[in-house]
Protein backbone atom coordinates (compact mmCIF):
# COMPACT_ATOMS: atom_id res chain seq x y z
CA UNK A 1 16.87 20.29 -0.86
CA UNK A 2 13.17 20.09 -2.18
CA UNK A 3 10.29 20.02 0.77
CA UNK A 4 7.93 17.10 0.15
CA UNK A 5 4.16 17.55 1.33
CA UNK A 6 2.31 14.48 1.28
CA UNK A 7 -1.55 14.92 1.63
CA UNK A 8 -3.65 12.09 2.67
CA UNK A 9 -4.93 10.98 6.12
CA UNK A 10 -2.59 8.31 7.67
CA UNK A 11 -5.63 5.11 7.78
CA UNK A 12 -5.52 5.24 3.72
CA UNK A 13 -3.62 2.51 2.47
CA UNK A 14 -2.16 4.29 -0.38
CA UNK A 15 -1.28 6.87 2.02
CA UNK A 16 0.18 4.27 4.39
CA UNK A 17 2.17 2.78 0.74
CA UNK A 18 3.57 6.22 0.52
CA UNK A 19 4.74 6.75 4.04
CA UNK A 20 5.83 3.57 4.54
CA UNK A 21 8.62 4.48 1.02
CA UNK A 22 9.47 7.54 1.98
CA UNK A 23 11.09 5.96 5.54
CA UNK A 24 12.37 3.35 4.08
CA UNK A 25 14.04 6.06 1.89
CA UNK A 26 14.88 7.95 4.69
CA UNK A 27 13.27 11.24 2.68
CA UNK A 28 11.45 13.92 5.30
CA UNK A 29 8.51 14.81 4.64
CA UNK A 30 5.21 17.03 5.63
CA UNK A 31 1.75 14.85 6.09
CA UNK A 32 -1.17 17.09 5.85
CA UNK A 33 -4.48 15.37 6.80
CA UNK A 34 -7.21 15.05 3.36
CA UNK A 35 -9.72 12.90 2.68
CA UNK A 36 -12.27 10.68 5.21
CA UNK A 37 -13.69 12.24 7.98
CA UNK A 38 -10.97 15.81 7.21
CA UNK A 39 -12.40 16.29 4.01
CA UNK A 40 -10.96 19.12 1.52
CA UNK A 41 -10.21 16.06 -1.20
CA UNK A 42 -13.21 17.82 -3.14
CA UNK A 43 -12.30 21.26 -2.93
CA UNK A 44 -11.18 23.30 -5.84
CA UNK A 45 -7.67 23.88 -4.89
CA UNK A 46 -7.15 19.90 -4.03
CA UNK A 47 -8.32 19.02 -6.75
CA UNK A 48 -6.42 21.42 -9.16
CA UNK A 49 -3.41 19.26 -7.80
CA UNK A 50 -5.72 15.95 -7.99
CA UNK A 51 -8.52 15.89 -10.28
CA UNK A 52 -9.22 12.37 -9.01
CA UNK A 53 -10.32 13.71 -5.84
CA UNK A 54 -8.45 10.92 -3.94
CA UNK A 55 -5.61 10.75 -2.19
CA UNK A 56 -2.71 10.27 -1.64
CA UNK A 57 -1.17 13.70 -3.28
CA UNK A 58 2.92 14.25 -3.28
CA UNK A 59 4.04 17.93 -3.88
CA UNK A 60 7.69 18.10 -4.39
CA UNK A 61 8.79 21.79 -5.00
CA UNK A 62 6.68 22.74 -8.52
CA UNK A 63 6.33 18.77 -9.49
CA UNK A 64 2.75 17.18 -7.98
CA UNK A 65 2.54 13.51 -8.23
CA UNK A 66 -0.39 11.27 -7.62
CA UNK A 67 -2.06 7.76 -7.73
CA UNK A 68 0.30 5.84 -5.14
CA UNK A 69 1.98 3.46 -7.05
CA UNK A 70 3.06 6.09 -9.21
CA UNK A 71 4.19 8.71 -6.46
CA UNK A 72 6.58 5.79 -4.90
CA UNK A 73 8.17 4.72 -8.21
CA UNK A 74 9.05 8.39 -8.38
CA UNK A 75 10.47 8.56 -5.02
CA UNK A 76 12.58 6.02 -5.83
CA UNK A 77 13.66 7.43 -8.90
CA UNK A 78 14.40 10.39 -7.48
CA UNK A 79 16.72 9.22 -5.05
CA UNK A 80 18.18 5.96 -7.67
CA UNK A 81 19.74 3.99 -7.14
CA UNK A 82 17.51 2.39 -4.71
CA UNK A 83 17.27 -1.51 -4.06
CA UNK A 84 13.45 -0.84 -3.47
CA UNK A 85 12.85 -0.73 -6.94
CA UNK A 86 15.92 -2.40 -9.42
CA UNK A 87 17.14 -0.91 -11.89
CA UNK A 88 18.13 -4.18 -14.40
CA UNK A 89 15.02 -4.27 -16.78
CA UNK A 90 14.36 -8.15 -15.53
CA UNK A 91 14.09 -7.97 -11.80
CA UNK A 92 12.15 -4.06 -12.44
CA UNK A 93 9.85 -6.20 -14.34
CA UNK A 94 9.51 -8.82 -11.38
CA UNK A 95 8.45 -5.86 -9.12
CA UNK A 96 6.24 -3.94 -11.15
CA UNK A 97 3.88 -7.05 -12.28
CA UNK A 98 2.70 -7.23 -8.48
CA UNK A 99 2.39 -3.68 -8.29
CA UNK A 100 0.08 -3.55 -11.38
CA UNK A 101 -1.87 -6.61 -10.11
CA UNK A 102 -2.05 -5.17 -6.62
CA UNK A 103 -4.02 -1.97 -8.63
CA UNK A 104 -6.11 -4.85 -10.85
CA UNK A 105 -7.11 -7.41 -8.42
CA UNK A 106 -6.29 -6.44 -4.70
CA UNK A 107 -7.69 -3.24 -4.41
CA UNK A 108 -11.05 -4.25 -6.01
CA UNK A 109 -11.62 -7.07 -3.43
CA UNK A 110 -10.08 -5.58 -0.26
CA UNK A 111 -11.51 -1.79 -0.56
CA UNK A 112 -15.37 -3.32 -0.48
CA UNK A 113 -14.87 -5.63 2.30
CA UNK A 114 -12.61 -3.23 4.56
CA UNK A 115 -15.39 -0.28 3.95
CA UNK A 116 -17.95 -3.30 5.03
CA UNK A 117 -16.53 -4.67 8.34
CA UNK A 118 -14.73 -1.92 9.20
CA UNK A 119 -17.01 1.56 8.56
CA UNK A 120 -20.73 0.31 8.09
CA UNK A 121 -20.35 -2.63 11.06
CA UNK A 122 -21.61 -5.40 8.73
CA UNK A 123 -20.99 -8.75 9.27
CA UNK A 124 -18.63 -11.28 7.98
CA UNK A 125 -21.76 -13.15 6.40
CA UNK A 126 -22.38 -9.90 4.56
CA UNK A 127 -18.78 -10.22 2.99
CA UNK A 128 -18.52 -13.97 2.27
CA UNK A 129 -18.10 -14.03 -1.25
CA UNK A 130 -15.42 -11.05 -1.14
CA UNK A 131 -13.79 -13.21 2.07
CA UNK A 132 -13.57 -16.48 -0.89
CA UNK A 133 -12.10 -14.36 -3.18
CA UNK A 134 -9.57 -12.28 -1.36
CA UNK A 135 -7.94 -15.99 -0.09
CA UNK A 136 -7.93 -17.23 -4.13
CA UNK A 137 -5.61 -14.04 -4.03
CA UNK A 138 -3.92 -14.39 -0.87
CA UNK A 139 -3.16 -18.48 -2.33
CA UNK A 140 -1.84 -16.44 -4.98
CA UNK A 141 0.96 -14.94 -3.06
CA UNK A 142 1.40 -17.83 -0.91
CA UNK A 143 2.29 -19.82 -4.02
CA UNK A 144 4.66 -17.37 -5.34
CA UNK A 145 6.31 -16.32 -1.85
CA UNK A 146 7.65 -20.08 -1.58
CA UNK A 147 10.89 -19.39 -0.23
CA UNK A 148 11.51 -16.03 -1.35
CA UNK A 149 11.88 -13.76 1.87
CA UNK A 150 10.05 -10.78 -0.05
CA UNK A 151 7.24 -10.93 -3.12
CA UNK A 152 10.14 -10.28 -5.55
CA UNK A 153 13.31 -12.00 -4.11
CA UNK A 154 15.53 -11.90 -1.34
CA UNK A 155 15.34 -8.00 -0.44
CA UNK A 156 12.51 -5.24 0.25
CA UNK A 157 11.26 -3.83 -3.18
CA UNK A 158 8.16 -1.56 -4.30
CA UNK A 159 6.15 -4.78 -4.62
CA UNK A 160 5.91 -5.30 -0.58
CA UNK A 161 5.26 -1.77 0.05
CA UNK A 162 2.33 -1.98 -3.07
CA UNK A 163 0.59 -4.86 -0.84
CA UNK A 164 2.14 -4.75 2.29
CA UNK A 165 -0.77 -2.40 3.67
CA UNK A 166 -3.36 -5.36 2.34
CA UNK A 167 -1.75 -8.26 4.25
CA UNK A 168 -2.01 -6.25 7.12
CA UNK A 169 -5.78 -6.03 6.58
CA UNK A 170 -5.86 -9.70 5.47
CA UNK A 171 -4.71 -10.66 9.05
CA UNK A 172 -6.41 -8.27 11.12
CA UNK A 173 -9.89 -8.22 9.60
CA UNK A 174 -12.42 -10.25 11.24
CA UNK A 175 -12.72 -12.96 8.76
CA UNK A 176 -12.10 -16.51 8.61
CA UNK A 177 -8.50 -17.54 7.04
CA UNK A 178 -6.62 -20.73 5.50
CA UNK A 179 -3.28 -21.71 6.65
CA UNK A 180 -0.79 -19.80 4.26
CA UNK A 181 2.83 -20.67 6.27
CA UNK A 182 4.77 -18.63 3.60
CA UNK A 183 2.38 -15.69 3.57
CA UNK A 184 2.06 -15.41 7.40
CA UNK A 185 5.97 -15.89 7.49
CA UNK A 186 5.87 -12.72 5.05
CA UNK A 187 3.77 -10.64 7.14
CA UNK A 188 6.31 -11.74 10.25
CA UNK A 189 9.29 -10.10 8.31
CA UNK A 190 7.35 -7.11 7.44
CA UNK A 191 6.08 -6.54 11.12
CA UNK A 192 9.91 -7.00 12.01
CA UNK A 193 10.52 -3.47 10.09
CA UNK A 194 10.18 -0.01 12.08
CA UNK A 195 8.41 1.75 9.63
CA UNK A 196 5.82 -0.99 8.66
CA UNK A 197 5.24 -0.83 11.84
CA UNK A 198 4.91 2.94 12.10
CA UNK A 199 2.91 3.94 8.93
CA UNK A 200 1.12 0.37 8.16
CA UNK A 201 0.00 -1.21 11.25
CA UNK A 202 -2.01 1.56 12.66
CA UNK A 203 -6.08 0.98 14.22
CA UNK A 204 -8.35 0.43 10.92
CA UNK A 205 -11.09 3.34 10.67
């Protein structure tokens, strides 16, 4: 049996994505602290495994993976069949569409406002317009939740574990938020699951 490293520091949450698959999984693994305030993410040796410089980084025996969404697609196709992420080409499709627009819209409003309130100590005025646009998104989700227990139907899939770490933020940052019932009812079921709880809903550096 193959020995996974993982490299990333646990408050990244593409690190958190990562952890958060590999327990669902059930897979063992080995976190080694990179990036933030440990460093080594631009050293020559990371980043002959990363030339991105970012993390997270998965090492599995002589194969290196990164950029998150890709590393847990490949954890679950290592270990197939997996109801995390489907194999009938339809509901695959269903997941990976929020995955992709996790990577095209999420990240690009939630990384500058998390870096704002949470590391520089700015204030929610300071984020406003970021605040207006990451609840257009959040409606977003709230619209397509509706009565769906998880982003892509009834069960857990890649596409909660791709935001999951976001919603988390969404509710915990110090920002004003609408009333999304289906959203918040969303976040309930994912706070209802051990390793959400473990990898996702840590203190936000």
């Amino acid at each position: 049996m193959s020995r996974l490293r993982l490299l990333g520091r646990n408050t990244s949450s593409n690190v958190q994505k990562v952890a958060w698959c590999l327990a669902e999984l059930g897979v063992g693994y080995e976190r080694e602290d990179i990036g933030g305030p440990f460093a080594g993410n631009d050293q020559p040796a990371y980043l002959d495994l990363n030339p991105n410089g970012l993390v997270p980084t998965l090492i599995d025996d002589d194969v290196v993976v990164w950029e998150s969404n890709t590393i847990v697609r490949y954890l679950c196709n290592r270990d197939a069949p997996t109801t995390l992420y489907p194999l009938e080409a339809g509901a695959r499709s269903q997941v990976e569409r929020w995955m992709d627009w996790q990577l095209s819209r999420i990240g690009e409003v939630f990384g500058p406002m998390y870096r704002a309130l949470i590391r520089e100590k700015r204030t929610a005025a300071d984020v406003e317009a970021l605040r207006v646009r990451a609840a257009q998104l959040m409606g977003m989700l709230e619209s397509s939740l509706g009565t769906c227990a998880f982003i892509a139907g009834a069960e857990l899939t890649l596409a909660d574990i791709a935001l999951g770490p976001f919603v988390y933020r969404w509710f915990e940052l110090p920002i004003e938020r609408p009333a999304l019932p289906a959203l918040r009812r969303w976040y309930e079921r994912l706070q209802s699951r051990p390793a959400y709880r473990e990898h996702v809903m840590l203190p936000m550096q």
